[in-house]
C-alpha atoms as a PDB file:
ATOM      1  CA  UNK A   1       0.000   0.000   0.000  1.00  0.00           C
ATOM      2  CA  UNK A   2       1.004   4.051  -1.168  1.00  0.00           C
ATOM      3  CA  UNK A   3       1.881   5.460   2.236  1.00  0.00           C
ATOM      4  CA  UNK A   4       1.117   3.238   4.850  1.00  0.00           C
ATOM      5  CA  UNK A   5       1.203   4.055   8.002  1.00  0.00           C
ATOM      6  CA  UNK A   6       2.500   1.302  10.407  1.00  0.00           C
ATOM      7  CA  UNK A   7       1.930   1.696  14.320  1.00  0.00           C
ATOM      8  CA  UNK A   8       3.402  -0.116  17.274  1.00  0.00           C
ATOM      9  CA  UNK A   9       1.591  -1.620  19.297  1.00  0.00           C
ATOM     10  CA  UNK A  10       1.956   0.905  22.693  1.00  0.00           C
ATOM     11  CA  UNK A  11       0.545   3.295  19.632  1.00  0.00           C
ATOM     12  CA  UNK A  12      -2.348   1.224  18.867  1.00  0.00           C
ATOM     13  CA  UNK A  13      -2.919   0.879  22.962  1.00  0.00           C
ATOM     14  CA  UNK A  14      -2.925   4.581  23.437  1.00  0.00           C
ATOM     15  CA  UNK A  15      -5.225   5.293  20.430  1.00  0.00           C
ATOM     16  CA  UNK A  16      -7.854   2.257  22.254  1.00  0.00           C
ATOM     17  CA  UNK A  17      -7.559   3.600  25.502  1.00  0.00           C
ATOM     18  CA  UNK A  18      -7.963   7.879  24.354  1.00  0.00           C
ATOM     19  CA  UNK A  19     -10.764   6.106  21.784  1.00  0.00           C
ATOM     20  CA  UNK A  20     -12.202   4.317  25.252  1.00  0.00           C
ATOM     21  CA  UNK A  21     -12.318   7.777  27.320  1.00  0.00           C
ATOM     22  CA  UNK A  22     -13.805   9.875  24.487  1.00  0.00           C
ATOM     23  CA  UNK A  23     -16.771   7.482  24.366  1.00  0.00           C
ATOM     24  CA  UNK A  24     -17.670   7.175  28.265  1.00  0.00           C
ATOM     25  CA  UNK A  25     -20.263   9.740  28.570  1.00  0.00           C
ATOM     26  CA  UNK A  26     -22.107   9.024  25.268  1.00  0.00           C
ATOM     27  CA  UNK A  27     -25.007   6.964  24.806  1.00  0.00           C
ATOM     28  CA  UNK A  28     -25.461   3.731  22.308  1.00  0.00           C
ATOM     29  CA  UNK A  29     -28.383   3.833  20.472  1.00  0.00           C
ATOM     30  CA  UNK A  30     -29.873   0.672  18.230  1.00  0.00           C
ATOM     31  CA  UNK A  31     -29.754   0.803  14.103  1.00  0.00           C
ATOM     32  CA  UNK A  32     -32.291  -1.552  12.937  1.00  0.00           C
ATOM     33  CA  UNK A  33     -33.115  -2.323   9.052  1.00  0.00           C
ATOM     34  CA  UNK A  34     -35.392  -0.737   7.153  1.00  0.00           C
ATOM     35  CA  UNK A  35     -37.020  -3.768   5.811  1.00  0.00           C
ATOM     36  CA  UNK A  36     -37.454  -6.329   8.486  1.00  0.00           C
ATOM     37  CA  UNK A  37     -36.152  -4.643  11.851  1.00  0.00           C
ATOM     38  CA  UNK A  38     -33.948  -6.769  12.629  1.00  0.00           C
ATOM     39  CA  UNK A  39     -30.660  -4.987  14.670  1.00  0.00           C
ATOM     40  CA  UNK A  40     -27.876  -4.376  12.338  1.00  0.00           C
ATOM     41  CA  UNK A  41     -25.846  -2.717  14.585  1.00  0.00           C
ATOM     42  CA  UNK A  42     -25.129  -0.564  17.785  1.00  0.00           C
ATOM     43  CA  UNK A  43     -23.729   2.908  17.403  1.00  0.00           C
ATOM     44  CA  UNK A  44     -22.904   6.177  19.722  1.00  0.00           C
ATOM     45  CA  UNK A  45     -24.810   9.306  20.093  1.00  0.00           C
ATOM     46  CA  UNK A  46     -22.599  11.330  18.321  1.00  0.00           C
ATOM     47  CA  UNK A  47     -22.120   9.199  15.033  1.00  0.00           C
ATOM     48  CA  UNK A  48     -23.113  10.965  11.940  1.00  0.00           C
ATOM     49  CA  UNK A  49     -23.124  10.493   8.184  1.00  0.00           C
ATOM     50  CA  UNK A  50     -23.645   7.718   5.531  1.00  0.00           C
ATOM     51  CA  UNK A  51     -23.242   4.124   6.923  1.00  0.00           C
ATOM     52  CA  UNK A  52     -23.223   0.419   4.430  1.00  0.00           C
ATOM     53  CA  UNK A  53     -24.914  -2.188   6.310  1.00  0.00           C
ATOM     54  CA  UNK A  54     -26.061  -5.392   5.184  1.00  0.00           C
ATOM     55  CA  UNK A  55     -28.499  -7.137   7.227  1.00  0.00           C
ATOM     56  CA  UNK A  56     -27.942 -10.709   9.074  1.00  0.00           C
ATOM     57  CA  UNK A  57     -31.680 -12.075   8.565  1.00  0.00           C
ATOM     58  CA  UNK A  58     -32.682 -10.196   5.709  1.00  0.00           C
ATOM     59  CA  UNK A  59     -29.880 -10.229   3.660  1.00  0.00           C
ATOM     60  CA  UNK A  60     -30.592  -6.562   2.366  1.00  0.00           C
ATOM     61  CA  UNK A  61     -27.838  -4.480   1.544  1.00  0.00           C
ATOM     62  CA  UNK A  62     -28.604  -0.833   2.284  1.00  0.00           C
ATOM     63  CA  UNK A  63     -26.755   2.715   2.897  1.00  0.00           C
ATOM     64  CA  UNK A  64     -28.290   4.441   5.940  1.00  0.00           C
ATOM     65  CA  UNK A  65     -28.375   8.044   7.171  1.00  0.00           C
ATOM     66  CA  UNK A  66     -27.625   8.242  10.851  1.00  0.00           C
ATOM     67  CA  UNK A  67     -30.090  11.729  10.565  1.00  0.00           C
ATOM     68  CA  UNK A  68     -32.653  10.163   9.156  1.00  0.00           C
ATOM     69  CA  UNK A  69     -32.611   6.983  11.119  1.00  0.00           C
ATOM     70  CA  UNK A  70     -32.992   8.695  14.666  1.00  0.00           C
ATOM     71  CA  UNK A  71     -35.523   8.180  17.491  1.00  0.00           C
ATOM     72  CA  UNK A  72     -37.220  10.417  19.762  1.00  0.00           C
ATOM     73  CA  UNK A  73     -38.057   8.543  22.654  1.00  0.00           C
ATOM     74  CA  UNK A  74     -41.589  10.063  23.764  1.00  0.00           C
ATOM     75  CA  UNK A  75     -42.809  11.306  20.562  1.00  0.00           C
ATOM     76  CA  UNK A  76     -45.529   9.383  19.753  1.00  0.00           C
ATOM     77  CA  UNK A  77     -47.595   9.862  23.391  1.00  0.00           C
ATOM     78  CA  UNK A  78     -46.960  14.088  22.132  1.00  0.00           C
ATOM     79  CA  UNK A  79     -48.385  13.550  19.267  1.00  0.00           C
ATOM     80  CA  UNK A  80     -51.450  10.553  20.188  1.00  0.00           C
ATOM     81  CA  UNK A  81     -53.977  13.918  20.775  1.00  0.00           C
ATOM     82  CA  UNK A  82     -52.334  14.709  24.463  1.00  0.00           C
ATOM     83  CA  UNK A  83     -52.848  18.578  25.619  1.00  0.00           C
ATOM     84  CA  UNK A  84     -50.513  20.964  24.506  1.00  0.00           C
ATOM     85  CA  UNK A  85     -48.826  22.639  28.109  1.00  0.00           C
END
């Protein structure tokens, strides 16, 4: 490969461990397919952009949004007819 870049492995510790503490206070969330629902896989709060997944049970091969694949937790009871406050 054009310009490589080999680490040691101390490197590739540090870069696990500084990866480990950036991702303590965020929360995992669930990306299930589009077609069947079935958990493709588990990412963090902050992830963004274009993601290829194919799914296990389906067999689908799909590109998701992160943005458009988001859930509010509590939306639905808001909008079920409740009172406006």
């Amino acid at each position: 490969m054009k310009n490589a870049v080999v680490l040691s492995a101390e490197e590739k510790r540090k870069r696990l461990a500084l990866s480990a503490s950036e991702a303590e206070g965020l929360t995992l969330r669930d990306i299930r397919c589009p077609y069947c629902d079935f958990i493709i896989t588990r990412v963090f709060s902050d992830a963004s952009g274009h993601y290829l997944a194919k799914c296990q049970k389906c067999k689908r091969q799909v590109v998701l949004n992160f943005a458009y694949f988001r859930r509010q937790k509590g939306i639905g009871k808001r909008k079920a007819g409740g009172s406006a406050k």
